[in-house]
N, C-alpha and C. Protein backbone atom coordinates (compact mmCIF):
# COMPACT_ATOMS: atom_id res chain seq x y z
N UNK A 1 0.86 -1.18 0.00
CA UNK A 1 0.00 0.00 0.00
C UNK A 1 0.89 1.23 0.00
N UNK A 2 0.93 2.26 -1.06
CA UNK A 2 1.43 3.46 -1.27
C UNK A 2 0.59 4.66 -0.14
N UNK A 3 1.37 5.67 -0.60
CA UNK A 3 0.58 6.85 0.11
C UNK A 3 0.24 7.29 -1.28
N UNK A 4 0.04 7.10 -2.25
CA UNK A 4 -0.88 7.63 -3.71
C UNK A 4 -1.98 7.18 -3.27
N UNK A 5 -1.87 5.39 -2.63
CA UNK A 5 -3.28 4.48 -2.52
C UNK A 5 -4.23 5.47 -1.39
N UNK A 6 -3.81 5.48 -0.37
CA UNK A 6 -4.23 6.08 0.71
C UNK A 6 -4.92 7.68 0.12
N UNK A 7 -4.20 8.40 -0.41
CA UNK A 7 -5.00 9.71 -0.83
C UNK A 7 -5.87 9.12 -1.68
N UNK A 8 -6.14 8.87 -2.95
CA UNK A 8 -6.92 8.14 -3.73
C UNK A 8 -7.90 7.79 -2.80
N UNK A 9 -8.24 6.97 -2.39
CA UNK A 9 -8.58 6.57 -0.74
C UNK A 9 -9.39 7.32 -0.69
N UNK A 10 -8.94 8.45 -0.08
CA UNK A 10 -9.56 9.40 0.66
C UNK A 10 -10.34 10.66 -0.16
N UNK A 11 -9.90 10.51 -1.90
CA UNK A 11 -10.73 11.45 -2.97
C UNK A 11 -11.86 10.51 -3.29
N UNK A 12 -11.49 9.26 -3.49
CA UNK A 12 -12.54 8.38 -3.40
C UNK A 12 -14.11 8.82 -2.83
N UNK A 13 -13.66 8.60 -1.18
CA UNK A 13 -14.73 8.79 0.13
C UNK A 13 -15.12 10.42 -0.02
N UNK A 14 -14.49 10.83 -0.86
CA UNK A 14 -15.05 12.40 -0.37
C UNK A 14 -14.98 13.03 -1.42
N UNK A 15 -14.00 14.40 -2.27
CA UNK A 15 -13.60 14.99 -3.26
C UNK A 15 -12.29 15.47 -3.34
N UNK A 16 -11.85 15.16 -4.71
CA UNK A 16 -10.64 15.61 -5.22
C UNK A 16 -10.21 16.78 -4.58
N UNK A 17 -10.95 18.24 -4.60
CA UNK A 17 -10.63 18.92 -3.92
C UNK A 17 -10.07 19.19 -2.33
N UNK A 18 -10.45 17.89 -1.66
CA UNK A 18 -10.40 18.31 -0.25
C UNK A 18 -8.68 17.86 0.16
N UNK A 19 -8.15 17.66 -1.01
CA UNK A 19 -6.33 17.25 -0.49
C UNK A 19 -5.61 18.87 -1.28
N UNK A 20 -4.38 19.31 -0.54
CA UNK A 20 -3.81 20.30 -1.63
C UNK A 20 -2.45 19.79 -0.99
N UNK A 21 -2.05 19.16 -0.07
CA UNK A 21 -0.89 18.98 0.46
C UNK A 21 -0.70 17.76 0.89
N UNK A 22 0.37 16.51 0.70
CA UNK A 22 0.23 15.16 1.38
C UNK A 22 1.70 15.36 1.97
N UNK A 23 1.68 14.88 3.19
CA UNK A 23 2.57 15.23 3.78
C UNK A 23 3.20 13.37 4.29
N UNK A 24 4.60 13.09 4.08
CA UNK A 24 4.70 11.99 3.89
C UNK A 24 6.41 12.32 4.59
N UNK A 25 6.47 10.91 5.83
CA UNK A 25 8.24 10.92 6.03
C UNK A 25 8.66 10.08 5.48
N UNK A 26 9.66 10.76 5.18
CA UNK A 26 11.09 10.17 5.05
C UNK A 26 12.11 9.64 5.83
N UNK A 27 11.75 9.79 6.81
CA UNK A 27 13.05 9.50 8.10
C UNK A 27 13.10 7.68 7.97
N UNK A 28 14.42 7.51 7.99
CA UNK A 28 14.49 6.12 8.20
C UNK A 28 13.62 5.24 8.71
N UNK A 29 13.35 4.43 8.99
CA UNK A 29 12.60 3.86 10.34
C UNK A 29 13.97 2.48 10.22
N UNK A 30 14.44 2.37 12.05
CA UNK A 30 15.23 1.58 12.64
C UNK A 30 15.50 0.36 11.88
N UNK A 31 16.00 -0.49 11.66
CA UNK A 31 15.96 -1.80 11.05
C UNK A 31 15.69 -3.15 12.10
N UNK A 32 15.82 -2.68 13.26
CA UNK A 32 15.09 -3.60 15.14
C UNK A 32 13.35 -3.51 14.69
N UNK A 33 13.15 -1.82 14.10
CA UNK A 33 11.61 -2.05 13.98
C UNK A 33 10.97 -2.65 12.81
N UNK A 34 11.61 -2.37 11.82
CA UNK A 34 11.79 -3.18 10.22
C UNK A 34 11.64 -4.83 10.18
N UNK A 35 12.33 -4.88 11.40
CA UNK A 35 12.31 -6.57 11.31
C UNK A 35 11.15 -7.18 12.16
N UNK A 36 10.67 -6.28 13.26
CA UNK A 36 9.51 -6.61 13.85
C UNK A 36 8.59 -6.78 12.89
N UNK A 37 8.13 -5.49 12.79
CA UNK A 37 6.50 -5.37 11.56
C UNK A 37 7.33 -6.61 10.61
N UNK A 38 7.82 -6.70 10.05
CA UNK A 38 8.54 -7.89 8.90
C UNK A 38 7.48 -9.40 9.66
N UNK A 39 8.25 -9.33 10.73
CA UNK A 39 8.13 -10.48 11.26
C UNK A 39 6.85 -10.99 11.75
N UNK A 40 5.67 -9.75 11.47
CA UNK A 40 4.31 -10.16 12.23
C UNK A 40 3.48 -9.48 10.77
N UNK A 41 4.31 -9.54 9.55
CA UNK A 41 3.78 -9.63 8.29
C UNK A 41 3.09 -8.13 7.92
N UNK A 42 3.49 -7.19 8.37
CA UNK A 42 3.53 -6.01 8.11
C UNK A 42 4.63 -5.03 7.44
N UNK A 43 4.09 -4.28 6.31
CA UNK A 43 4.48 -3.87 5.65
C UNK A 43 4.66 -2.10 6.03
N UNK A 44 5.56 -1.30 5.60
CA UNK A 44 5.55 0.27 5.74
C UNK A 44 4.83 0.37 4.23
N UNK A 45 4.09 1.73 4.71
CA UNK A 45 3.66 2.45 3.43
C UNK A 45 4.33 3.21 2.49
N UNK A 46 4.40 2.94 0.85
CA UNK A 46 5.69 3.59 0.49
C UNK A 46 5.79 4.54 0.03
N UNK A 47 6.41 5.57 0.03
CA UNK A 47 6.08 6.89 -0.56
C UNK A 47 6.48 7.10 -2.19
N UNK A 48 5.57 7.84 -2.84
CA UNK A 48 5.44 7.29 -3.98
C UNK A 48 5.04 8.28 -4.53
N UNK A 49 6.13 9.60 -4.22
CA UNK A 49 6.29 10.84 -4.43
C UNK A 49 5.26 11.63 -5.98
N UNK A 50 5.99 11.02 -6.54
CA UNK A 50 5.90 11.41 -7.78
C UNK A 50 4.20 10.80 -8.87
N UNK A 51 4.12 9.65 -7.96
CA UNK A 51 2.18 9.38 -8.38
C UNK A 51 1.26 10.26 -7.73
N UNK A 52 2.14 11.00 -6.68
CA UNK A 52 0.95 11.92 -6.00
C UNK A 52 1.13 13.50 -6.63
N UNK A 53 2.11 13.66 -7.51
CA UNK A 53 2.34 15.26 -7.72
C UNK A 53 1.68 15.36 -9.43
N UNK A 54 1.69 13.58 -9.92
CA UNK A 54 0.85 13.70 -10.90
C UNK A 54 -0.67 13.38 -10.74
N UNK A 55 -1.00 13.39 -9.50
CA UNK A 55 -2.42 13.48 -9.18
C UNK A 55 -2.77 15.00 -9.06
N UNK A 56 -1.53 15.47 -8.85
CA UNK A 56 -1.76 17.18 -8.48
C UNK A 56 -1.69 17.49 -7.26
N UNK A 57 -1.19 17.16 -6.74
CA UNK A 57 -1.27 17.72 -4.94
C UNK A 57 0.91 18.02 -4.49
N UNK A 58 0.72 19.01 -3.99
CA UNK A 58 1.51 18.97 -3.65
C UNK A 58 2.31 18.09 -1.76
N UNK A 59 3.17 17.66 -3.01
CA UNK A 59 3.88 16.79 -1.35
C UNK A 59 5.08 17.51 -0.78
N UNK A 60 4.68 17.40 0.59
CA UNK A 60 5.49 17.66 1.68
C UNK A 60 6.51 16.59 2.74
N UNK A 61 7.61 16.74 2.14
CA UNK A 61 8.50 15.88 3.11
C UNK A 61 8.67 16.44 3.87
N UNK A 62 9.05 15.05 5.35
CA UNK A 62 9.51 15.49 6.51
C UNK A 62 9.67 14.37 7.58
N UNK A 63 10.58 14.29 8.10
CA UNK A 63 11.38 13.51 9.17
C UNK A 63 9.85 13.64 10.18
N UNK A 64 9.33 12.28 10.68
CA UNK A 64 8.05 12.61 11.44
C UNK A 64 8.36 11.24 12.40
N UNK A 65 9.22 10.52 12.41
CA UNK A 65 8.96 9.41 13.13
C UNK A 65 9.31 9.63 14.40
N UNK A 66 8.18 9.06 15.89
CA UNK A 66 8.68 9.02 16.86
C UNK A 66 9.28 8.23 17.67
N UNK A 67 10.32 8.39 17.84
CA UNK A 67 11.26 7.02 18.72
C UNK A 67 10.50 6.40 19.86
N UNK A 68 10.67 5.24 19.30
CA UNK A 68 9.73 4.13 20.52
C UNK A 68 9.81 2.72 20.02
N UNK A 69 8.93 2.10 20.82
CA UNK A 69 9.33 0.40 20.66
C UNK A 69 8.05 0.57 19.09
N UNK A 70 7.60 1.38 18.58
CA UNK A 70 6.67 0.95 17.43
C UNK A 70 6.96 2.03 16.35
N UNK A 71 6.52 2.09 15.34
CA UNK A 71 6.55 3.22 13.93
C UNK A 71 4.98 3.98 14.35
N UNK A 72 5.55 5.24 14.61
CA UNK A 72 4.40 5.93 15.13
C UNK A 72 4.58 7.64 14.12
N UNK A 73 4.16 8.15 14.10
CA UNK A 73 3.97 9.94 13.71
C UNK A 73 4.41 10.41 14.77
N UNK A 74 5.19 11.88 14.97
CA UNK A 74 5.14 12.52 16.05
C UNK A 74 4.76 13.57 16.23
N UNK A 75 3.56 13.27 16.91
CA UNK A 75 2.51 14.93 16.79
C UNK A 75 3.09 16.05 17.04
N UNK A 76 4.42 16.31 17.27
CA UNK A 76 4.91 17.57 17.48
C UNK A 76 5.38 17.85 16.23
N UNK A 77 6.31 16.41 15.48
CA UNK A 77 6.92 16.74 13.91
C UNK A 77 5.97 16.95 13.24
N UNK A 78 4.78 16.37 13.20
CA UNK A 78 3.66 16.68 12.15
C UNK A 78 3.02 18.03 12.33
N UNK A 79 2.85 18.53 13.73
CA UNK A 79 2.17 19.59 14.13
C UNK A 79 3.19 20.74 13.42
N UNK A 80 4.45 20.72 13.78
CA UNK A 80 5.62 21.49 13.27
C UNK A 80 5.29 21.81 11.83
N UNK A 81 5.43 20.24 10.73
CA UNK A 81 5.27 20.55 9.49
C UNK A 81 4.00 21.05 8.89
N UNK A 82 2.74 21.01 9.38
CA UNK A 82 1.43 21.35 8.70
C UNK A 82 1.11 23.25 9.11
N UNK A 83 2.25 23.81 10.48
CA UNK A 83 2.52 25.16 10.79
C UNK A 83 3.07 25.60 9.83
N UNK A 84 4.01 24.65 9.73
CA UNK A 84 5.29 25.62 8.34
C UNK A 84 4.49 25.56 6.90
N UNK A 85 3.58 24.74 6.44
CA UNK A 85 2.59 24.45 5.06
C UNK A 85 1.99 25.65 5.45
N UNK A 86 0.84 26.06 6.83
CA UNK A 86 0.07 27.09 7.22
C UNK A 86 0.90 28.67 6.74
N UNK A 87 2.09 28.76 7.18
CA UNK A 87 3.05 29.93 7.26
C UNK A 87 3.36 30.53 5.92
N UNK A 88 3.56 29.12 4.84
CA UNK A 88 3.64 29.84 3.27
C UNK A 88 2.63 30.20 2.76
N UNK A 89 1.30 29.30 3.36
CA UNK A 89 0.15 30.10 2.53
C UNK A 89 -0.39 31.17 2.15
C-alpha cells in the first residue's frame, strides 16, 4: 500500500478537492523495527512521491517518526510541518 493508494482513498470517500498537500516521512525507520512489523507480516507504506504530484497535490517531506518500541507519527513533527505548510500560505 502506497501513500498515492491512501489519498486516492480518501478522494474516493469524499472529493478531489479536499487534499492540496500530502505530507509523507522520510526518516528512516530503525531496522530492530523493520524486522519486527517484517516479522508479524507487516508492511511500511511507500512513498510514492511522484504518483501523488501527478495526481496534483503537492507533497510535503519530513522527518516525522517518533522514537519508541513501534513506527508511530510525532505529533509535534507533524504539528511542526502542517505550521510551516500554514506559514507559506
Amino acid at each position: 500500500y502506497s501513500a498515492s493508494d491512501h489519498v486516492k482513498s480518501i478522494v474516493e470517500h469524499s472529493d478531489d478537492r479536499i487534499i492540496e498537500h500530502v505530507v509523507v516521512n522520510v526518516e528512516n525507520i530503525p531496522s530492530k523495527l523493520l524486522l519486527r512489523y517484517h516479522e508479524e507480516g507487516s508492511i511500511c507504506v511507500s512513498c510514492d512521491e511522484n504518483a501523488i504530484r501527478k495526481m496534483g497535490y503537492r507533497v510535503v517531506t519530513a522527518e516525522l517518526i517518533n522514537p519508541s518500541d513501534y513506527v508511530r507519527h510525532s505529533p509535534k513533527k507533524l504539528a511542526d510541518t502542517v505550521i510551516n505548510i500554514l506559514n507559506e500560505s
